[in-house]
Protein backbone atom coordinates (compact mmCIF):
# COMPACT_ATOMS: atom_id res chain seq x y z
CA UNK A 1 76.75 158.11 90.75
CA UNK A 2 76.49 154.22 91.16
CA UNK A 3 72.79 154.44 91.47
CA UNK A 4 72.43 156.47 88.06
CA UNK A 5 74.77 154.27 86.30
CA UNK A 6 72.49 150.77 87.08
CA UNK A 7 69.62 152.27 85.51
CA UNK A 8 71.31 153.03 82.64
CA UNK A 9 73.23 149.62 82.11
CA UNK A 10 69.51 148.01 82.46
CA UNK A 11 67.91 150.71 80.17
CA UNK A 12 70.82 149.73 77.29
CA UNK A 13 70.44 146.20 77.80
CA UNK A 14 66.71 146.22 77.41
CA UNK A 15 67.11 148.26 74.30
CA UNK A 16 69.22 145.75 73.01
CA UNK A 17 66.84 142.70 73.72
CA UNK A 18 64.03 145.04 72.36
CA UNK A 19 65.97 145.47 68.83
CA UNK A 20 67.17 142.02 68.45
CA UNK A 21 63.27 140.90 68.84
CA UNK A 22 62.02 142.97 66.28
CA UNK A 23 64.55 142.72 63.84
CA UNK A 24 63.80 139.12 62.64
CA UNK A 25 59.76 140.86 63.18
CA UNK A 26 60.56 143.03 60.63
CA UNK A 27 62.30 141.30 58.06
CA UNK A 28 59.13 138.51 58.13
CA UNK A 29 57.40 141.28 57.03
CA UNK A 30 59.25 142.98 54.53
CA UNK A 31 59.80 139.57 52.80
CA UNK A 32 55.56 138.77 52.58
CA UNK A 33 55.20 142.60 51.30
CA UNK A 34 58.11 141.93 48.33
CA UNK A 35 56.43 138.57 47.91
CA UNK A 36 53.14 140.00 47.48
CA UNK A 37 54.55 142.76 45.46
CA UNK A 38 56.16 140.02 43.18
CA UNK A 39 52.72 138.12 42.57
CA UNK A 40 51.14 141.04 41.76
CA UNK A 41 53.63 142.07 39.45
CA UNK A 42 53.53 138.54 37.56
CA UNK A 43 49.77 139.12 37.44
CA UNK A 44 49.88 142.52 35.50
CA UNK A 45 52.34 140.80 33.48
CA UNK A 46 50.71 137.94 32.27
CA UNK A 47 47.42 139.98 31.52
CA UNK A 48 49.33 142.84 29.27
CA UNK A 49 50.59 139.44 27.38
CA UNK A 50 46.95 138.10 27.10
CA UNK A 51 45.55 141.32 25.55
């Protein structure tokens, strides 16, 4: 019973290590798609003013 249990304490404490380093990974990258979404946005703006 021991010997199943270690594997299982590693397994969960690589799963956490594995989540906490892509967490930050995936908020980078959220944030450069809303600011690219913004720029855009501002773009299609400003030419529906100019016409």
């Amino acid at each position: 019973m021991v010997v199943q249990l270690i594997p299982v304490i590693l397994l969960a404490i690589a799963i956490r290590t594995f989540l906490g380093e892509t967490n930050p990974a995936i908020h980078r990258a959220t944030r450069s798609d809303l600011d690219t979404a913004l720029i855009a946005g501002r773009s299609v703006y400003s030419s529906q003013i100019l016409t």
